[in-house]
C-alpha atoms as a PDB file:
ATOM      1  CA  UNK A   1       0.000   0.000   0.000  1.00  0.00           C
ATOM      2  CA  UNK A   2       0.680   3.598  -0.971  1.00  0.00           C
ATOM      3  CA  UNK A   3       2.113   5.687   2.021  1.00  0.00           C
ATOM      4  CA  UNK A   4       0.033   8.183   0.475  1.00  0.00           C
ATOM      5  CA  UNK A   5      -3.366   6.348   1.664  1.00  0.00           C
ATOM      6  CA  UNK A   6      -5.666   6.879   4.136  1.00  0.00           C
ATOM      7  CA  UNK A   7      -6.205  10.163   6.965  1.00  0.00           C
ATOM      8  CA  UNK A   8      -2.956  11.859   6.983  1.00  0.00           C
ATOM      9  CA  UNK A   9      -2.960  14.597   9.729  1.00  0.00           C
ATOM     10  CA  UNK A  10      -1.940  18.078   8.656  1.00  0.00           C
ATOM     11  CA  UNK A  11      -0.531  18.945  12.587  1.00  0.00           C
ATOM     12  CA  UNK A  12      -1.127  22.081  13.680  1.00  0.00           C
ATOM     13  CA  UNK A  13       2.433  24.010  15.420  1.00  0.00           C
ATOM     14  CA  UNK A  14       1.668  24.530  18.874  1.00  0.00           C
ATOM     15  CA  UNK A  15       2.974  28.042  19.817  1.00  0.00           C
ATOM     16  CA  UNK A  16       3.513  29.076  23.347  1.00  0.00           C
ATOM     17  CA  UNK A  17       2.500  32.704  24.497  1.00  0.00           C
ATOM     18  CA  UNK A  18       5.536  34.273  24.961  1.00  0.00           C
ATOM     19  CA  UNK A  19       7.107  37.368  22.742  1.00  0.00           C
ATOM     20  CA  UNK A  20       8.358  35.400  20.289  1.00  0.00           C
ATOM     21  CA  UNK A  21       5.460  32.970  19.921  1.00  0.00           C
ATOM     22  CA  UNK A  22       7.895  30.130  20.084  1.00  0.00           C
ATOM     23  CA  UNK A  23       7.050  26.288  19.380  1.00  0.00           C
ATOM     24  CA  UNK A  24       6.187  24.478  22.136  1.00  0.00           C
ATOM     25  CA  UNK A  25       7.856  21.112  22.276  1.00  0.00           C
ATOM     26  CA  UNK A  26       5.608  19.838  24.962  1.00  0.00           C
ATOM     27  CA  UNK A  27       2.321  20.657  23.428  1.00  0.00           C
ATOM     28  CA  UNK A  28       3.582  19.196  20.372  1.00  0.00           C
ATOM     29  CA  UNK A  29       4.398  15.566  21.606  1.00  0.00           C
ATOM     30  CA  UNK A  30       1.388  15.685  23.133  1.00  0.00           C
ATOM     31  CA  UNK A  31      -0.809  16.106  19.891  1.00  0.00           C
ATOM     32  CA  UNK A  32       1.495  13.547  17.847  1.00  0.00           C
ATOM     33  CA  UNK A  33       0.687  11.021  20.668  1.00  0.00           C
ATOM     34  CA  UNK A  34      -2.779  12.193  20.311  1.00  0.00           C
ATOM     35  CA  UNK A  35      -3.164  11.502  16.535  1.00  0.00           C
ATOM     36  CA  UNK A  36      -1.178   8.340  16.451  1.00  0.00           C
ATOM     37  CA  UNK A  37      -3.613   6.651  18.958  1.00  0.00           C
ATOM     38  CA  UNK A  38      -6.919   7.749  16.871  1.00  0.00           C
ATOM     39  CA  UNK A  39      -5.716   5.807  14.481  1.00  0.00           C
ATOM     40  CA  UNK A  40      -3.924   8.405  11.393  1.00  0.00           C
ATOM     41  CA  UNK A  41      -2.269   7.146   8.717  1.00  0.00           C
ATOM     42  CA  UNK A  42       0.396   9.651   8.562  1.00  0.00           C
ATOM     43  CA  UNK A  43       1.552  12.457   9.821  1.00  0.00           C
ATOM     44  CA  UNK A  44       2.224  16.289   7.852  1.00  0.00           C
ATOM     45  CA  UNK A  45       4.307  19.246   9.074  1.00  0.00           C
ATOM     46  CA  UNK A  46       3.865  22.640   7.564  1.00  0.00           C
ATOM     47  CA  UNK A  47       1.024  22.508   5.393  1.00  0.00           C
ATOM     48  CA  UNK A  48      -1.863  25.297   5.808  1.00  0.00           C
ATOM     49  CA  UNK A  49      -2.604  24.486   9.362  1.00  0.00           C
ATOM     50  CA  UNK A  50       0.761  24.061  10.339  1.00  0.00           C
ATOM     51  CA  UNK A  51       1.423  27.750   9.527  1.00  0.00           C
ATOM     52  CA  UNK A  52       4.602  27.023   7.250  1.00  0.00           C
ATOM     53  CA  UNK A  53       4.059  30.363   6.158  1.00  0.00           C
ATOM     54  CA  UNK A  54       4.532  31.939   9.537  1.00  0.00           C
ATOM     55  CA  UNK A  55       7.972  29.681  10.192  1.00  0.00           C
ATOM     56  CA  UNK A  56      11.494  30.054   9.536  1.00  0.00           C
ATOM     57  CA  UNK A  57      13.008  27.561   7.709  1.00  0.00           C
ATOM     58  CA  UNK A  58      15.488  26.700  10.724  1.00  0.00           C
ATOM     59  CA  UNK A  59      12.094  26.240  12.500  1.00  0.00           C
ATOM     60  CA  UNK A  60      10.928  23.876   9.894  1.00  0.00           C
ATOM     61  CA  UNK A  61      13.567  21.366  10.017  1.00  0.00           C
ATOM     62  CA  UNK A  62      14.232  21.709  14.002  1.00  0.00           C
ATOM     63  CA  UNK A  63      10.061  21.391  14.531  1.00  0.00           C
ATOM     64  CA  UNK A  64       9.934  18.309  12.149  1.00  0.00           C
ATOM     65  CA  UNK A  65      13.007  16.545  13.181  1.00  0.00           C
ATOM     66  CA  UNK A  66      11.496  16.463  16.546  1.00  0.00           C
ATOM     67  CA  UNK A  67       8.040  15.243  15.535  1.00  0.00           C
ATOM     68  CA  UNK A  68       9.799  12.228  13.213  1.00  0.00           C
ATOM     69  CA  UNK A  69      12.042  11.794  16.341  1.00  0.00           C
ATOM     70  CA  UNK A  70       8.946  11.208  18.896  1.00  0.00           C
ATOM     71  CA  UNK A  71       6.899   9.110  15.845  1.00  0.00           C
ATOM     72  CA  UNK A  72       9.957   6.952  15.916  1.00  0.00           C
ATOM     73  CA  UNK A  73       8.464   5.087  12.337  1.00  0.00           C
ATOM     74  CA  UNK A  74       4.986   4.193  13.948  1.00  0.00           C
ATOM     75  CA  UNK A  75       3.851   5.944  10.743  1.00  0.00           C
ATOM     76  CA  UNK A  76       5.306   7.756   7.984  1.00  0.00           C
ATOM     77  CA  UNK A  77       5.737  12.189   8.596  1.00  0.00           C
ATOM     78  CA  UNK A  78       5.516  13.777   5.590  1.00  0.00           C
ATOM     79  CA  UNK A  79       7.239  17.825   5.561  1.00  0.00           C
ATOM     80  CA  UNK A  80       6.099  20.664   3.735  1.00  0.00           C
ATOM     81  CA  UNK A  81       8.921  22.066   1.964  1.00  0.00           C
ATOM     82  CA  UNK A  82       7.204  24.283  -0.692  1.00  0.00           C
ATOM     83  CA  UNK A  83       8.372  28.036  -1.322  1.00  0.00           C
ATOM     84  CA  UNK A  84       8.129  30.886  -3.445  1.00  0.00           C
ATOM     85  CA  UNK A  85      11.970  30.742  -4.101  1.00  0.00           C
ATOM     86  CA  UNK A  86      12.990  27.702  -6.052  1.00  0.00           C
ATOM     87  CA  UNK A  87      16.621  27.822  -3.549  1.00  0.00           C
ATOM     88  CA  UNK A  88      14.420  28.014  -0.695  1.00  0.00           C
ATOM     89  CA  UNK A  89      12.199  24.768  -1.593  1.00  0.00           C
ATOM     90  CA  UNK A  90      15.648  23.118  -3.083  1.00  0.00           C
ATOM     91  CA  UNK A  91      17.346  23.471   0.136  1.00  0.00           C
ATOM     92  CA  UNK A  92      14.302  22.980   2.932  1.00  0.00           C
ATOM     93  CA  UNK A  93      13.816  19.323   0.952  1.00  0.00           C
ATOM     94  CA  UNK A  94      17.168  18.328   1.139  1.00  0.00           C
ATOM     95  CA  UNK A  95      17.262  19.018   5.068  1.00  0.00           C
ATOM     96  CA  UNK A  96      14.136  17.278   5.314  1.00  0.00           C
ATOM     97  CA  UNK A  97      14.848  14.386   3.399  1.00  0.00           C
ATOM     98  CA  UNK A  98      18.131  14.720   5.666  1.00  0.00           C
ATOM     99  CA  UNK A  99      16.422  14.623   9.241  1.00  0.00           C
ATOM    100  CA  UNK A 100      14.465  11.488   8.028  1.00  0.00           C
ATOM    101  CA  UNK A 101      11.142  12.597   6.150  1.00  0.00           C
ATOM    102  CA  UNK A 102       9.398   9.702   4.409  1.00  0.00           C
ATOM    103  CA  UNK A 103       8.165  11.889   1.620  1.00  0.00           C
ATOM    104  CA  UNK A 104       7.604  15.786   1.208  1.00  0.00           C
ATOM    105  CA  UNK A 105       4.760  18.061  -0.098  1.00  0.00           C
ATOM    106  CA  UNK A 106       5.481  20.989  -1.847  1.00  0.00           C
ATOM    107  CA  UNK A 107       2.996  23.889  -2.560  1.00  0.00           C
ATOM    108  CA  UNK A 108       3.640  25.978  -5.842  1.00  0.00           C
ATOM    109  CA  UNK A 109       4.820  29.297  -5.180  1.00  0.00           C
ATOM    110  CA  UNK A 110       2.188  32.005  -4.599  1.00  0.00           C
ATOM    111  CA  UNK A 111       2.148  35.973  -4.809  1.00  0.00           C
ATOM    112  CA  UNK A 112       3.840  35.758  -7.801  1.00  0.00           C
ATOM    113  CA  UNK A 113       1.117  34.564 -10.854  1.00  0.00           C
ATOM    114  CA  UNK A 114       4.134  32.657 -12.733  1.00  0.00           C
ATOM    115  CA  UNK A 115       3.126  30.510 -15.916  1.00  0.00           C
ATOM    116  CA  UNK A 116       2.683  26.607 -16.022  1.00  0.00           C
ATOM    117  CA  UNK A 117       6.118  26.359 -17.955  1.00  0.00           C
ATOM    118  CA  UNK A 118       7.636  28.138 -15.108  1.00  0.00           C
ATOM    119  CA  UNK A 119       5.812  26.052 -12.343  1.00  0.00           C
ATOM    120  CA  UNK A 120       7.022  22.536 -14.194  1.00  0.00           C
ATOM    121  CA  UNK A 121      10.620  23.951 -13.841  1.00  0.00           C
ATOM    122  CA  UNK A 122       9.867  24.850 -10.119  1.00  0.00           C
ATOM    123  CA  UNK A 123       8.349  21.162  -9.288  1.00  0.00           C
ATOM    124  CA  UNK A 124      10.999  19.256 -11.657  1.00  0.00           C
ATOM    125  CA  UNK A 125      13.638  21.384 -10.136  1.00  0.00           C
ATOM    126  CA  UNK A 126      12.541  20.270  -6.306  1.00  0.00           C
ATOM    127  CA  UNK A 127      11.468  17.000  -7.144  1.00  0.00           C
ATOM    128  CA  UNK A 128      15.054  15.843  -8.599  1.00  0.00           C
ATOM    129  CA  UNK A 129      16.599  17.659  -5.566  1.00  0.00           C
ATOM    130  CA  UNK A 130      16.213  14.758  -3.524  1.00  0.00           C
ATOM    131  CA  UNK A 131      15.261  10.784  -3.539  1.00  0.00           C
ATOM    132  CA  UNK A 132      12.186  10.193  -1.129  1.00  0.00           C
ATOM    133  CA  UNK A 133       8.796  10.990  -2.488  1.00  0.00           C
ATOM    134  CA  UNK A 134       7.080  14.313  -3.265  1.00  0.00           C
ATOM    135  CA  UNK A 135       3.377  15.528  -3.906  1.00  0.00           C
ATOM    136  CA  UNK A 136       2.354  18.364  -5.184  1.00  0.00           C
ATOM    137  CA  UNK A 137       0.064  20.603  -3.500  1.00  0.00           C
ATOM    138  CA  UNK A 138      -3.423  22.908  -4.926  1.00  0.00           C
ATOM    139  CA  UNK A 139      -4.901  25.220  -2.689  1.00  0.00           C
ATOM    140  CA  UNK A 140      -5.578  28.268  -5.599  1.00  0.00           C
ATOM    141  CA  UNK A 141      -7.588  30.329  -2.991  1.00  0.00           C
ATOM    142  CA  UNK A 142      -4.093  30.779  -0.786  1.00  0.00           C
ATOM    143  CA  UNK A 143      -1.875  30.919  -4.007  1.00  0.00           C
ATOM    144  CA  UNK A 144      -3.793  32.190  -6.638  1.00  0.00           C
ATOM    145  CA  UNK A 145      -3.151  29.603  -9.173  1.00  0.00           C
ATOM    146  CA  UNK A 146      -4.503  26.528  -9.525  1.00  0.00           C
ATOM    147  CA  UNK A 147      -2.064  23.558 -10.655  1.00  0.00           C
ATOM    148  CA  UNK A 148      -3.699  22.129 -13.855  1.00  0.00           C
ATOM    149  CA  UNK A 149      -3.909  18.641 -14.884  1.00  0.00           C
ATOM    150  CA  UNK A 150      -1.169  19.172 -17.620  1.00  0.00           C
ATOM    151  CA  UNK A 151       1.369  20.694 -15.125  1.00  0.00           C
ATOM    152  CA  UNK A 152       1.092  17.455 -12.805  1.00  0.00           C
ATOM    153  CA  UNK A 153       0.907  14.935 -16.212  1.00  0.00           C
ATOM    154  CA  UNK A 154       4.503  16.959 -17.482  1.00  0.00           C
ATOM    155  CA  UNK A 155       6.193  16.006 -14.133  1.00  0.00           C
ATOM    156  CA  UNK A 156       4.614  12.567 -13.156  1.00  0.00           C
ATOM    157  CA  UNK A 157       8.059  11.287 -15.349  1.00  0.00           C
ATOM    158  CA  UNK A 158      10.140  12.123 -12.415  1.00  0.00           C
ATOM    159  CA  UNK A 159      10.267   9.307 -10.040  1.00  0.00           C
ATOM    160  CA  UNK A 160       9.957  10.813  -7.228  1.00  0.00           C
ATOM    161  CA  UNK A 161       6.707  12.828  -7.754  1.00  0.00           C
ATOM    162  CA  UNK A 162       4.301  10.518  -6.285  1.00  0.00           C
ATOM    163  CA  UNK A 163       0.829  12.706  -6.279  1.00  0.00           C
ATOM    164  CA  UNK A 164      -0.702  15.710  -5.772  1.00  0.00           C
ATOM    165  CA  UNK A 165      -3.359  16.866  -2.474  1.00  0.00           C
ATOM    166  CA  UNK A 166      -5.908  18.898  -3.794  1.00  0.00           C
ATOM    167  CA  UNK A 167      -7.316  21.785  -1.574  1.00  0.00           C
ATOM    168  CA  UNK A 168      -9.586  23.395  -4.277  1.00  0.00           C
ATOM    169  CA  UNK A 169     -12.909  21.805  -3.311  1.00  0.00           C
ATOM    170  CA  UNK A 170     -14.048  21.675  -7.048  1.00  0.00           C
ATOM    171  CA  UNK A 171     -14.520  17.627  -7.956  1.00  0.00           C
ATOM    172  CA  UNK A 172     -13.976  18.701 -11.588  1.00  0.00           C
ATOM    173  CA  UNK A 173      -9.902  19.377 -11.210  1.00  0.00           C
ATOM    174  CA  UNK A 174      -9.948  16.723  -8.902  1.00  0.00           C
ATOM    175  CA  UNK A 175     -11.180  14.565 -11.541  1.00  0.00           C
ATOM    176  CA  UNK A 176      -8.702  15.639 -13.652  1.00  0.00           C
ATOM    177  CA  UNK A 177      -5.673  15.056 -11.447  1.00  0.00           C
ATOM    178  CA  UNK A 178      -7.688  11.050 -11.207  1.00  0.00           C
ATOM    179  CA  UNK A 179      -7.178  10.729 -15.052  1.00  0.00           C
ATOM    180  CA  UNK A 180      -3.411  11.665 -15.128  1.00  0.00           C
ATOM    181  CA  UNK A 181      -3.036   9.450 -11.959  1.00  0.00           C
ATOM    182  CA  UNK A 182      -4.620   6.098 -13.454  1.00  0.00           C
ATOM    183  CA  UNK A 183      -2.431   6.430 -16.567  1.00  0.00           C
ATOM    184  CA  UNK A 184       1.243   7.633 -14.295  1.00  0.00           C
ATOM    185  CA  UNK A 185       0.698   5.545 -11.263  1.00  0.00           C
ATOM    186  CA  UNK A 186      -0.108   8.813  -9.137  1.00  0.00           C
ATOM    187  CA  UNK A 187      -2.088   9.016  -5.945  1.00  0.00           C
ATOM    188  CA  UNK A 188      -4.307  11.492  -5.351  1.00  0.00           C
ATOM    189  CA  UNK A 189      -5.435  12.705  -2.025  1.00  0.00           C
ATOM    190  CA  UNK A 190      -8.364  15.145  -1.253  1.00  0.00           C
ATOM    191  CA  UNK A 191      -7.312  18.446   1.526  1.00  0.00           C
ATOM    192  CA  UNK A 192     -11.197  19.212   1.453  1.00  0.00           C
ATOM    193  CA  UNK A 193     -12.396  17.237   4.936  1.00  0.00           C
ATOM    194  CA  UNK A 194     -15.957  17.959   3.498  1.00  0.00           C
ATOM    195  CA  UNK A 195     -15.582  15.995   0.180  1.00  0.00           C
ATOM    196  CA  UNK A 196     -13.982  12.991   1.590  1.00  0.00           C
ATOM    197  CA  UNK A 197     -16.303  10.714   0.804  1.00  0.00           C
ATOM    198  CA  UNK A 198     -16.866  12.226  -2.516  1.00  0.00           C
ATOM    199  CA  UNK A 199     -13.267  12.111  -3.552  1.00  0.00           C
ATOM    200  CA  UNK A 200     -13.251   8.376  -2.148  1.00  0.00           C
ATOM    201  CA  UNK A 201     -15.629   7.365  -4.428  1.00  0.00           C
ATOM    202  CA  UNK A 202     -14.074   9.187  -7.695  1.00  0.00           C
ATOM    203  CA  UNK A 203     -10.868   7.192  -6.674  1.00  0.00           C
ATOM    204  CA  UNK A 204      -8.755   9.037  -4.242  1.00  0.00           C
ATOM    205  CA  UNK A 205      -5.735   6.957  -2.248  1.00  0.00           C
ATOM    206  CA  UNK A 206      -6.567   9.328   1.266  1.00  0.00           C
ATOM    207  CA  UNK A 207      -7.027  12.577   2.675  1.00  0.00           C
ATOM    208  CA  UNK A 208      -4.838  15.459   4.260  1.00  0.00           C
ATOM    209  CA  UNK A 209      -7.567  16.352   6.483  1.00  0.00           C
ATOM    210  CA  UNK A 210      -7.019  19.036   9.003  1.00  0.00           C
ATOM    211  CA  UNK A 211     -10.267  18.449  11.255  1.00  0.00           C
ATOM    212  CA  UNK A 212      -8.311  14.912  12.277  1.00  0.00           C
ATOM    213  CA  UNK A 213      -6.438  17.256  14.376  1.00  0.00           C
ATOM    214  CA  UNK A 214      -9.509  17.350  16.810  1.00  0.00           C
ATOM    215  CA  UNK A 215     -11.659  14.425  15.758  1.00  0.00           C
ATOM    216  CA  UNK A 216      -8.832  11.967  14.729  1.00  0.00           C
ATOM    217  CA  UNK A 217     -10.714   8.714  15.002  1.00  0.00           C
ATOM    218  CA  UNK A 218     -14.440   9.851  13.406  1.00  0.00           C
ATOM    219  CA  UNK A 219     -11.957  10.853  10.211  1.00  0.00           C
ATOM    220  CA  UNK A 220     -10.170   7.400  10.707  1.00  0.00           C
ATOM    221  CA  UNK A 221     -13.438   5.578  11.048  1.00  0.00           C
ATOM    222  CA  UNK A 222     -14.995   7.671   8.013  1.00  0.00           C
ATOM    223  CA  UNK A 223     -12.109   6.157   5.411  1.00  0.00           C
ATOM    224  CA  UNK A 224     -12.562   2.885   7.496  1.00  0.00           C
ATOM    225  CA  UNK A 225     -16.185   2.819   6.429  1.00  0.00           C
ATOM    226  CA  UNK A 226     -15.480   4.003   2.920  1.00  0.00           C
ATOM    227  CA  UNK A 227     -13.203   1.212   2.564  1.00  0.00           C
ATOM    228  CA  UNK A 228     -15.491  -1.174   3.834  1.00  0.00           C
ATOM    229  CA  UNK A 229     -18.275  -0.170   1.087  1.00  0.00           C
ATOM    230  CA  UNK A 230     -20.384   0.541   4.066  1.00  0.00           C
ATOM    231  CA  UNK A 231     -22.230   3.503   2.618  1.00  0.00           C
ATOM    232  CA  UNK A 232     -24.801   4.400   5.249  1.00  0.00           C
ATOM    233  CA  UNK A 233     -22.242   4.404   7.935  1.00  0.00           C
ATOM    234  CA  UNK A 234     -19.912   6.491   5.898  1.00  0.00           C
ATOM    235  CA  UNK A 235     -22.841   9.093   5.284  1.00  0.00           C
ATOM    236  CA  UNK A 236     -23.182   9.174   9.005  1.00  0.00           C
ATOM    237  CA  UNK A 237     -19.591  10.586   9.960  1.00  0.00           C
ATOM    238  CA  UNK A 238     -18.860  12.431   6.857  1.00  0.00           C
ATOM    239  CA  UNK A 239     -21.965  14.556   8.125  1.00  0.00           C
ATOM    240  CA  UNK A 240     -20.672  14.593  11.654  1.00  0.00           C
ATOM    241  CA  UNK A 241     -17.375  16.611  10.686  1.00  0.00           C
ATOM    242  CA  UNK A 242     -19.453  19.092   9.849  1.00  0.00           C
ATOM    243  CA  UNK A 243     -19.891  20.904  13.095  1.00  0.00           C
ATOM    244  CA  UNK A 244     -16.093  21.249  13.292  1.00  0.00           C
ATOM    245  CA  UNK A 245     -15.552  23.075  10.254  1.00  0.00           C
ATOM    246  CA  UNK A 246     -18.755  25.312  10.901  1.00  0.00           C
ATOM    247  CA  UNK A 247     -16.423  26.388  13.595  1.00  0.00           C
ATOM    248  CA  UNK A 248     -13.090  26.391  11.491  1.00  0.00           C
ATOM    249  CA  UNK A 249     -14.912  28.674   9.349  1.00  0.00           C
ATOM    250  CA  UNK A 250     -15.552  31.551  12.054  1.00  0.00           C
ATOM    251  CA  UNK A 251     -11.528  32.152  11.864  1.00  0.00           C
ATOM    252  CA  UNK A 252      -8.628  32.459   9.740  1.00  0.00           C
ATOM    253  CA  UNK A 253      -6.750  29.257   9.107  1.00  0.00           C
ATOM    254  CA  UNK A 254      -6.169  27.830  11.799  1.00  0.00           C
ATOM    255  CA  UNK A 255      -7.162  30.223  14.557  1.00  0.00           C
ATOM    256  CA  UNK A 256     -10.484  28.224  15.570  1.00  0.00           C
ATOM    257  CA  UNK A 257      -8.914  25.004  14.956  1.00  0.00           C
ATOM    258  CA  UNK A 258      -6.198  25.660  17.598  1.00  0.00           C
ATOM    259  CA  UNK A 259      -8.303  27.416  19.819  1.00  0.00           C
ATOM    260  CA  UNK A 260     -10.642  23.918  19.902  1.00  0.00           C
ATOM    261  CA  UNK A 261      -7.868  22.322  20.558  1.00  0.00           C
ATOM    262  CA  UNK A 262      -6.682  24.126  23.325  1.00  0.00           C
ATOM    263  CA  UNK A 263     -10.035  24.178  25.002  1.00  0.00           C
ATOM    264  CA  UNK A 264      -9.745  20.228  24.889  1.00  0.00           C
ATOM    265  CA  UNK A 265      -7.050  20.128  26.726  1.00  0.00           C
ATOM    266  CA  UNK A 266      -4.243  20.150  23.833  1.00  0.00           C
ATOM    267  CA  UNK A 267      -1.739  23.280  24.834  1.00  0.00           C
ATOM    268  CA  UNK A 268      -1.363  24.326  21.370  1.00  0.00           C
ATOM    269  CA  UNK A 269      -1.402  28.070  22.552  1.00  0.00           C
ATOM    270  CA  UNK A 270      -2.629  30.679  19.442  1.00  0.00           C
ATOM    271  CA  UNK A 271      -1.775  30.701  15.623  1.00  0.00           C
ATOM    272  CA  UNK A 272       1.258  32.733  15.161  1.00  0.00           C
ATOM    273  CA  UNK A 273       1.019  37.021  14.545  1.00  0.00           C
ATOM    274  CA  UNK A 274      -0.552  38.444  11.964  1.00  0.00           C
ATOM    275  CA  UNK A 275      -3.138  36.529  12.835  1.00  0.00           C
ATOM    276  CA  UNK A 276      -4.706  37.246  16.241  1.00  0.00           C
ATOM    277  CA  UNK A 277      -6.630  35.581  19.415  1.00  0.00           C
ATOM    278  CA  UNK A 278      -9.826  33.981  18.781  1.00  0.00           C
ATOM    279  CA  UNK A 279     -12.376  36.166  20.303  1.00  0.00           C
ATOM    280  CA  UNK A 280     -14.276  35.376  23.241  1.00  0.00           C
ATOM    281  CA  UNK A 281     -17.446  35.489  22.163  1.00  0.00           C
ATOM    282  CA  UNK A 282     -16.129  32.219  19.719  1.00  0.00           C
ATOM    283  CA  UNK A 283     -14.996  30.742  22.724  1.00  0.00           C
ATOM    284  CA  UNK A 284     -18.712  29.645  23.770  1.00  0.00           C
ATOM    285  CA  UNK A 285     -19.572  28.518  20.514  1.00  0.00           C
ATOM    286  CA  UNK A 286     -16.237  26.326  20.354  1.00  0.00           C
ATOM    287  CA  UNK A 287     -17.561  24.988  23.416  1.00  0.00           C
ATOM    288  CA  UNK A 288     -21.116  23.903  22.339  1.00  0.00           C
ATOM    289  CA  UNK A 289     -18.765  22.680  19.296  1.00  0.00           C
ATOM    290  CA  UNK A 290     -17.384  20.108  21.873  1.00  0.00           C
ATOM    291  CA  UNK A 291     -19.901  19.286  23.855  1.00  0.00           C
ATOM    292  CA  UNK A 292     -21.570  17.666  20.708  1.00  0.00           C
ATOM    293  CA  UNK A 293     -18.831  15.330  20.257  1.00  0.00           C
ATOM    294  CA  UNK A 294     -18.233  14.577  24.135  1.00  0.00           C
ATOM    295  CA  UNK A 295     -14.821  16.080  24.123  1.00  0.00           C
ATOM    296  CA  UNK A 296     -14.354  18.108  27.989  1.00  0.00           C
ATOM    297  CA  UNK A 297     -13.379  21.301  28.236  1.00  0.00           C
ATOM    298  CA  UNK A 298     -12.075  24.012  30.275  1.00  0.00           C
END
């Protein structure tokens, strides 16, 4: 099997609240030991909710050498090594592939609108940078272009491009990425937690699915009950993440998520400046949020 199957956990980085917002170590083991027992398949630093765009790369590779460290191999920890500077990505995947990352996923760049040729020079240039496996990762709404069908089918001749996570929430590209994959041996894994079962169905290998964070085990048991054709069951929990992200969606990325957290018990302090504190008034509704899936609070 693929070790790009199943619920791979996008971890959030717990900050503490001092000046410099620094990572908390602490916090962090705590959540890793928290998503390995519900069950993930995998384990992601520095995507979206990981705040990779908030971090220094000498944060990066100290932050992930220390979750692949405390995951000791239990499952495979994938790094997000994506940049808008070719170098940049070059040299953040060869320190992750260094410290022991089973595979990487690497965003294209964003800000600057460049053209597909451009972006198959960026991934080609990344992916034969180093020897473990890479995906590629669409999210247009953060970086403004979407990663067509033709980019991925131009680079799926480099062995190490394994994939690609798509984050748009349109089925359509999605579908697209599914008919380069059959024909190049690609996975494709769905970043939309609300169109899991949807994506499961059209063919996709997993999901990077950022509500696991919380509810780790109703994502687990989700694919579980995709995988065991057990449709009613399936329509059950994919309906039942939906509380969570009515609450992700009352914040930027991943301001509510971490706050939820943190309420339950998981000291992932705030996201990192510009963004700010979840407001109080959020607080209340976070904790309704909770109560509704028996989680305790403070």
């Amino acid at each position: 099997m693929s070790i790009f199957s199943g619920i791979i956990v996008p971890m959030v980085t717990p900050f503490k609240r001092d000046a410099e917002q620094s990572i908390s170590y602490d916090a962090t083991e705590q959540l890793v030991e928290k998503i390995i027992s519900g069950g993930a398949s995998g384990i992601f630093t520095f995507g979206s909710n990981g705040e990779f765009h908030v971090c220094s790369a000498a944060e990066k590779i100290d932050f992930s050498k220390f979750v692949i460290d405390v995951v000791a191999g239990r499952i495979p920890v994938f790094v997000g090594t994506g940049s808008c500077s070719t170098h940049e990505a070059v040299e953040l995947s060869k320190r992750a592939e260094a410290i022991g990352a089973d595979a990487l996923s690497v965003i294209n760049p964003y800000f600057l609108g460049i053209s597909d040729a451009q972006l198959i020079t960026y991934f080609k240039t990344v992916a034969e940078s180093v020897k473990i496996p890479m995906i590629l990762y669409n999210i247009p709404k953060a970086t403004g272009k979407n990663i067509s069908k033709e980019v991925l089918a131009e680079v799926s001749s480099i062995d190490t491009v394994r994939g690609i996570k798509d984050s748009s929430g349109d089925l359509d590209i999605l579908r697209g990425y599914l008919d380069v994959a059959e024909s190049n041996n690609l996975d494709v894994l769905v970043g939309s937690d609300g169109k899991i079962s949807a994506a499961y169905k059209l063919g996709a290998s997993g999901a990077i699915a950022g509500t696991a964070n919380l509810i780790t085990e109703i994502v687990v048991d989700l694919w579980k009950a995709l995988e065991a054709g057990d449709a009613k069951q399936a329509e059950v929990l994919q309906a039942e993440i939906e509380p969570l992200r009515d609450i992700l969606h009352l914040g930027s990325t991943p301001q509510t998520l971490k706050r939820s957290l943190e309420l339950a018990g998981y000291s992932v302090g705030p996201a990192r400046c510009p963004v700010t504190e979840v407001a109080k008034e959020i607080d209340g509704k976070i904790c309704m949020m909770l109560d509704h899936y028996g989680i305790s609070h403070k």
